[in-house]
Protein backbone atom coordinates (compact mmCIF):
# COMPACT_ATOMS: atom_id res chain seq x y z
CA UNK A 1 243.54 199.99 171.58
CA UNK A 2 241.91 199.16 174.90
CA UNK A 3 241.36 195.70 173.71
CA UNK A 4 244.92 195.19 173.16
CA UNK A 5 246.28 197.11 176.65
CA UNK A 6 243.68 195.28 178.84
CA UNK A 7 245.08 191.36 177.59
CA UNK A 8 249.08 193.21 177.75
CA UNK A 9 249.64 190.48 180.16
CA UNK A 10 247.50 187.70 178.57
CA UNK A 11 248.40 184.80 176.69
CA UNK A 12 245.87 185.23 174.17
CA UNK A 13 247.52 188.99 173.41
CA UNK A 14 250.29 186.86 171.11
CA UNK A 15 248.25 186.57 168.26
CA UNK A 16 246.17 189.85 168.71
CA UNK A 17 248.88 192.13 168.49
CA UNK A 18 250.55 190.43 165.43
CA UNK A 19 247.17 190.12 163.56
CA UNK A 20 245.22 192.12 165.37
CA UNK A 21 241.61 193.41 163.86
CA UNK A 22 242.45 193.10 160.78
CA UNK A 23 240.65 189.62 159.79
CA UNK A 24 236.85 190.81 160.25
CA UNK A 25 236.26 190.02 156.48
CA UNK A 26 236.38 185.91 157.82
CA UNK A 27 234.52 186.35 161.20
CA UNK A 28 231.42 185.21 159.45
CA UNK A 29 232.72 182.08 158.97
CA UNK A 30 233.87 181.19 162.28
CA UNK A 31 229.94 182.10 163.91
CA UNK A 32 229.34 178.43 165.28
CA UNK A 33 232.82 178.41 166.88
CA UNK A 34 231.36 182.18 168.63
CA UNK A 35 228.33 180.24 170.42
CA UNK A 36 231.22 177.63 171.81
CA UNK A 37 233.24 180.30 172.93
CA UNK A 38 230.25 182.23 174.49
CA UNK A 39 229.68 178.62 176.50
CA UNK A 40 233.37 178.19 177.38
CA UNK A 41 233.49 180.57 180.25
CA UNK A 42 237.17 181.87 178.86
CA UNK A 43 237.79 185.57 179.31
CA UNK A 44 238.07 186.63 175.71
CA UNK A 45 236.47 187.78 172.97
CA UNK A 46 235.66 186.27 169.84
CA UNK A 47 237.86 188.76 167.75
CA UNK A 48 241.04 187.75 169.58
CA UNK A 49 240.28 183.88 169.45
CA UNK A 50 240.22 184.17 166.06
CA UNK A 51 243.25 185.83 165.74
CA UNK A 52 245.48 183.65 167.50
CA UNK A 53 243.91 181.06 165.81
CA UNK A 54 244.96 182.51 162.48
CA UNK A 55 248.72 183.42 164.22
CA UNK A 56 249.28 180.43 165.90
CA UNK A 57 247.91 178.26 162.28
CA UNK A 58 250.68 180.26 160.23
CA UNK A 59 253.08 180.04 163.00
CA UNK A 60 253.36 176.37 163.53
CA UNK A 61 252.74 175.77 159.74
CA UNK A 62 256.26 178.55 159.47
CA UNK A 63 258.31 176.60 162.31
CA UNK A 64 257.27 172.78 160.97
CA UNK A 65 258.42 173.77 157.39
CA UNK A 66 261.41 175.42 158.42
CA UNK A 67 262.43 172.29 160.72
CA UNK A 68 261.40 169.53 157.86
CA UNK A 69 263.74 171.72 155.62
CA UNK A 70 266.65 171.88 157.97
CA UNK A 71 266.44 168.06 158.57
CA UNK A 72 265.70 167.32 154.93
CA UNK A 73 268.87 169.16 153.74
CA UNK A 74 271.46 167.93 156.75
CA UNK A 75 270.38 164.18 155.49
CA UNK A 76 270.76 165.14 151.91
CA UNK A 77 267.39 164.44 151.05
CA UNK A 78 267.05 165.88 146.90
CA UNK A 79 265.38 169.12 146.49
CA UNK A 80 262.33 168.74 144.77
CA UNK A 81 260.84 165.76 147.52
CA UNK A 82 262.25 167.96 150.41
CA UNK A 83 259.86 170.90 149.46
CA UNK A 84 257.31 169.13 148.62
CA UNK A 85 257.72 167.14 152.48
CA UNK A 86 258.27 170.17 154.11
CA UNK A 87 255.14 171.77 152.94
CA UNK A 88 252.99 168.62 153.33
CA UNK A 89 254.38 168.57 157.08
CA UNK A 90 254.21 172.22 157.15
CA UNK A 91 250.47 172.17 156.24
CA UNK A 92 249.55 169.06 158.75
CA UNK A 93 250.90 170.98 161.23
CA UNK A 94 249.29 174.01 160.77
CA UNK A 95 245.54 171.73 160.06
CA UNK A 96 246.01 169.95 163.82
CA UNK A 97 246.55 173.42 165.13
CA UNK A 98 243.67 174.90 163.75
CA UNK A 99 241.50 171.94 164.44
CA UNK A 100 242.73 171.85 168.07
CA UNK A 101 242.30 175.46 168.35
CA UNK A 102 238.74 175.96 166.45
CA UNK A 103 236.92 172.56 168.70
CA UNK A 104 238.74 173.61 172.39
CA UNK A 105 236.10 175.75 172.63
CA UNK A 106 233.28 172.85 172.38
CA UNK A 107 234.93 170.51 174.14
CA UNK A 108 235.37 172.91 177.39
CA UNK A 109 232.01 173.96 177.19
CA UNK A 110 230.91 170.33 177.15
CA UNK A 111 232.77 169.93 179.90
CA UNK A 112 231.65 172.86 182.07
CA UNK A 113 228.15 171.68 181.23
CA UNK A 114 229.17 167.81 182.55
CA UNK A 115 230.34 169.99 185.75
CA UNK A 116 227.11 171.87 185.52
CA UNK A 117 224.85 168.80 185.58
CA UNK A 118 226.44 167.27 188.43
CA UNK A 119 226.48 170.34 190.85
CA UNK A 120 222.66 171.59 189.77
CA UNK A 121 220.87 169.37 192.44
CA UNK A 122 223.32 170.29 195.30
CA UNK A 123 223.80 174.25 193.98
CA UNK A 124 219.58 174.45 193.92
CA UNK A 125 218.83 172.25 197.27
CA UNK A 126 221.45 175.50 198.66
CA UNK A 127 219.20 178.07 196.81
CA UNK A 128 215.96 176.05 198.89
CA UNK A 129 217.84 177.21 202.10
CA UNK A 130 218.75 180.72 201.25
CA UNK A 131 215.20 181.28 200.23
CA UNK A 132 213.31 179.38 203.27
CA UNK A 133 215.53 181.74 205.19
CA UNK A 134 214.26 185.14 203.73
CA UNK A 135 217.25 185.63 201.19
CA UNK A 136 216.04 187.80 198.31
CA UNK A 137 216.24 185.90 194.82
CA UNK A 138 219.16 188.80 193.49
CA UNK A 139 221.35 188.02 197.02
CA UNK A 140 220.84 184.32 196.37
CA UNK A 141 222.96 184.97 193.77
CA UNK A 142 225.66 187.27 195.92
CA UNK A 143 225.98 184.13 197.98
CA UNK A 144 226.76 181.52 194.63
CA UNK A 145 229.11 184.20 193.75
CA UNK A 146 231.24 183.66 197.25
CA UNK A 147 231.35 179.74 197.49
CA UNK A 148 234.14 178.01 196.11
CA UNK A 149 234.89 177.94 192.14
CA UNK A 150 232.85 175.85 190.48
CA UNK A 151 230.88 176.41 186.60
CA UNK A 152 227.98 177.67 188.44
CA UNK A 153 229.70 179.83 190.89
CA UNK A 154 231.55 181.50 187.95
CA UNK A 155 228.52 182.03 186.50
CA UNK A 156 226.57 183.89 189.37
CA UNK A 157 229.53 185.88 189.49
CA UNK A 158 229.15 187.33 185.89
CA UNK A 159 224.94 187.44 186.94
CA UNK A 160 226.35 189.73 189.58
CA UNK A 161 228.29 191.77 187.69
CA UNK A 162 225.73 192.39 184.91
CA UNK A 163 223.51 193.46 188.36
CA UNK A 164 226.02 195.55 189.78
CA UNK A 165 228.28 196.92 187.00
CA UNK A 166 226.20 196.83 183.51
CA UNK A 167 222.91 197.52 185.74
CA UNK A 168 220.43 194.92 184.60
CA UNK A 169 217.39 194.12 186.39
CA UNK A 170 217.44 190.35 187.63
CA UNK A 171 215.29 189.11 185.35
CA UNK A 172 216.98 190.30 182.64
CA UNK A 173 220.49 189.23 183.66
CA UNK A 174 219.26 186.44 184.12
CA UNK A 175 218.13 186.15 180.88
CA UNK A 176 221.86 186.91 179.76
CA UNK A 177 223.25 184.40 181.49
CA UNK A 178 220.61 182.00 180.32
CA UNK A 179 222.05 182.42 177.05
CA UNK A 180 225.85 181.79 177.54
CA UNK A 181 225.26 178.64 179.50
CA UNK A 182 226.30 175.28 178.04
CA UNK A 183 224.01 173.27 180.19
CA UNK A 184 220.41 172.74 178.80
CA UNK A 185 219.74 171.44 182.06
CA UNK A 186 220.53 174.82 183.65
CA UNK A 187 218.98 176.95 180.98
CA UNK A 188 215.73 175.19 181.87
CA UNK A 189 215.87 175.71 185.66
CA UNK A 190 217.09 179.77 184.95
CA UNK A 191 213.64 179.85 182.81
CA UNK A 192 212.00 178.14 185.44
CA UNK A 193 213.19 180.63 188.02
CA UNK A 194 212.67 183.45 185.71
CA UNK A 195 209.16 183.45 185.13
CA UNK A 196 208.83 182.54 189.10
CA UNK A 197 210.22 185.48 189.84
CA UNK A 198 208.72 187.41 187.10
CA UNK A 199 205.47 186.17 187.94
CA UNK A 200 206.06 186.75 191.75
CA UNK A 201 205.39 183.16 192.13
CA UNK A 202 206.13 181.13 194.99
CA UNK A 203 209.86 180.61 194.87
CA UNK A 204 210.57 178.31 197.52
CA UNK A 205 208.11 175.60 195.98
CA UNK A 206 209.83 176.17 192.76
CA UNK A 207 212.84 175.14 194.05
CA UNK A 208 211.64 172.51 195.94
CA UNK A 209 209.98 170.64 193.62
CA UNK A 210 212.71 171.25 190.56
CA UNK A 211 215.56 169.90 192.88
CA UNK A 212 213.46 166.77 193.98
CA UNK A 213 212.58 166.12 190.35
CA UNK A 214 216.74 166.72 189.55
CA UNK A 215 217.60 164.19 192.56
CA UNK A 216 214.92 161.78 191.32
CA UNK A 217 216.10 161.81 187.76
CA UNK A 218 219.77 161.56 189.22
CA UNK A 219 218.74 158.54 190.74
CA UNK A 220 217.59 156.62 188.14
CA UNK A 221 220.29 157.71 186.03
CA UNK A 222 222.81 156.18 188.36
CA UNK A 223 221.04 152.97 188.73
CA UNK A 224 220.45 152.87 184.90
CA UNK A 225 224.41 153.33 184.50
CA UNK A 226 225.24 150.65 187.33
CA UNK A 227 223.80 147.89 185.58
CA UNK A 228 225.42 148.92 182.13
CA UNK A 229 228.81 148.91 184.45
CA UNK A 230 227.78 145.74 185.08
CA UNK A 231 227.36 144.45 181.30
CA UNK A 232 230.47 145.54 180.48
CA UNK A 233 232.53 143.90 183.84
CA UNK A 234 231.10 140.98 182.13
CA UNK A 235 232.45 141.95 178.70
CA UNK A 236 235.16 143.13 180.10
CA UNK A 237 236.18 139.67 181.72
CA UNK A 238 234.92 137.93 178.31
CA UNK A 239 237.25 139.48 176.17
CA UNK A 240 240.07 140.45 177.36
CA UNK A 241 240.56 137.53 180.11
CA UNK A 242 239.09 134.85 178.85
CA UNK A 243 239.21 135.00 175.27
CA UNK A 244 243.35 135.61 175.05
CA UNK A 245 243.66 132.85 177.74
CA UNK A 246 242.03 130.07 175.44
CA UNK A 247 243.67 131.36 172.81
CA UNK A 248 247.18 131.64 174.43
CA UNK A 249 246.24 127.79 175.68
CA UNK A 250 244.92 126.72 171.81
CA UNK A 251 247.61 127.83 169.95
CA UNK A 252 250.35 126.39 172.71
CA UNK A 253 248.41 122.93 172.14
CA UNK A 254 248.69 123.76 168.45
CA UNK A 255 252.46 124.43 168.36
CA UNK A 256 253.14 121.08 170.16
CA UNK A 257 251.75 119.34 166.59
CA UNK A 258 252.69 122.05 164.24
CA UNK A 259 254.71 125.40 164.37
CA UNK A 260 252.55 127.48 162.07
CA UNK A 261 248.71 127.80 161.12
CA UNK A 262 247.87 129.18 157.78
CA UNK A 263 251.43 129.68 157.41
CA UNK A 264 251.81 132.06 160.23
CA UNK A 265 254.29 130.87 163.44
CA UNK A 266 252.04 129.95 166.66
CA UNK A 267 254.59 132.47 168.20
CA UNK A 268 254.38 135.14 165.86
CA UNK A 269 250.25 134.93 166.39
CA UNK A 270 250.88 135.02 170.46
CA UNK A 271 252.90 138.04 169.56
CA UNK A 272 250.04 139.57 168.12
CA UNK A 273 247.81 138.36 170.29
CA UNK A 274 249.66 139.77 173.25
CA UNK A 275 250.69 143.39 171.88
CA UNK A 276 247.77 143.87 169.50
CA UNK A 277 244.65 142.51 169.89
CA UNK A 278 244.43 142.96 173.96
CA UNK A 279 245.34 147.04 173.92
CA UNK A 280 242.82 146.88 170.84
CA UNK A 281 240.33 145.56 172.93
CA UNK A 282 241.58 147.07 175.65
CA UNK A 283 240.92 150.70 173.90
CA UNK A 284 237.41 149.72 172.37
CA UNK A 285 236.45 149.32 176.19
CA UNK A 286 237.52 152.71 177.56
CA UNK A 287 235.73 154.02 174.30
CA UNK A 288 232.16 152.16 174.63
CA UNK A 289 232.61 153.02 178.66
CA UNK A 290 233.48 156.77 177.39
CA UNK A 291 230.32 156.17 175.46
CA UNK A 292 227.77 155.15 178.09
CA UNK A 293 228.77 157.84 180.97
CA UNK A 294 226.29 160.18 182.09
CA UNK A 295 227.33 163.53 180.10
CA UNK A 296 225.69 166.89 180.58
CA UNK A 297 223.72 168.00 177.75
């Protein structure tokens, strides 16, 4: 009952009031999409992601079979084939929303930890400061908490409030949050900083050296990643400049002697030249270059 008055005002209260806690006999099933949603940083738990997952599944499958019927019978489509398309619609519909549903989870997490990876060296080279200047390792994290948002920022804040509010030692909130990050990168440097702490190790050469190590390895990932830019401007050029060019110029040499090769017009292969293979090529491109960017782990 608190559950459900405390997300009144929240989107993800849809499909928690309509379905509600009654689905705990499929949890188990839906543990791997738990440790994404743990990672995610969204403000929910993993009873009431299920559920709308479940509500809005059924609800789209409802609306999409409903619609394909409506159509189906205003265009006098027979009986038997409109049920059987309104259910096969019905059922896509309700499989994209699940699958877009059950892998958002992932795919913010991944993202958070891209975030993550990119803001470490900068967020720990701050952490150097605060601690050459006397700041406690706990208040290091009061300060992360008051910067601007960012992944890591949102996660001090929840260290803080597992200080302040739950009242965990350091250590062991840190040893929470640890757990629900995404980055691997991160957990490291938290374990790191852990058994510093623990340990009552010195802190400030911890952070030293980790954050030179981070900018080093940052370094050589960016030169590594310019020269594969590089490969594939030249790719790039190769196959979708040069390659349609001399192919354009071939087969417009080609239709001055004949109008078709293999019994296919010259024009009708420019066509598909033009409107096929180039955005073909054109997508296998942003996919390899997708591919090769730096992606936190």
């Amino acid at each position: 009952m608190r559950l459900a008055k405390k997300g009144r005002s929240n989107f993800w209260y849809i499909g928690y009031r309509f379905i509600g806690d009654r689905l705990g006999f499929i949890l188990p099933f839906f543990e791997d999409l738990h440790t994404s949603l743990i990672k995610s940083g969204l403000k929910i738990t993993f009873e009431v992601y299920v559920s709308n997952i479940v509500f809005f599944t059924l609800v789209t499958f409802a609306a999409s079979f409903t619609l394909t019927m409506t159509l189906g019978y205003i265009i006098g489509v027979t009986p038997f084939l409109l049920i059987l398309l309104s259910t096969a619609i019905g059922l896509l519909g309700g499989a994209l929303i699940f699958i877009a549903l059950y892998t958002y989870p992932s795919i913010r997490a991944s993202s958070r930890s891209r975030e993550i990876e990119e803001e470490l060296p900068y967020i720990i080279s701050h952490m150097t400061v605060l601690t050459t200047a006397g700041v406690t390792p706990d208040k290091i994290f009061h300060y992360l908490a008051e910067v601007e948002d960012t992944p890591i920022t949102d996660i001090a804040r929840t260290t803080v409030r597992d200080i302040e509010y739950l009242g965990y030692d350091l250590v062991t909130a840190l040893e929470q949050t640890k757990e629900r990050s995404p980055s691997r990168g991160f957990k490291e440097f938290l374990e790191g900083f852990i058994a510093t702490v623990r340990t009552g190790g010195d802190l400030k050469s911890y952070l030293l050296s980790y954050g030179k190590t981070l900018l080093g390895s940052k370094e050589i990932a960016a030169k590594e990643f310019g020269d594969t830019l590089s490969t594939m401007a030249e790719a790039y050029v190769t196959l979708l400049v040069v390659l349609p060019l001399l192919m354009i110029i071939m087969f417009s040499v080609m239709s001055i002697v004949s109008g078709s090769l293999a019994g296919i017009r010259i024009d009708v292969l420019m066509t598909l030249i033009t409107y096929i293979l180039i955005p073909l090529l054109g997508i296998m491109m942003l996919i390899m270059l997708d591919a090769v960017m730096p992606k936190g782990e």
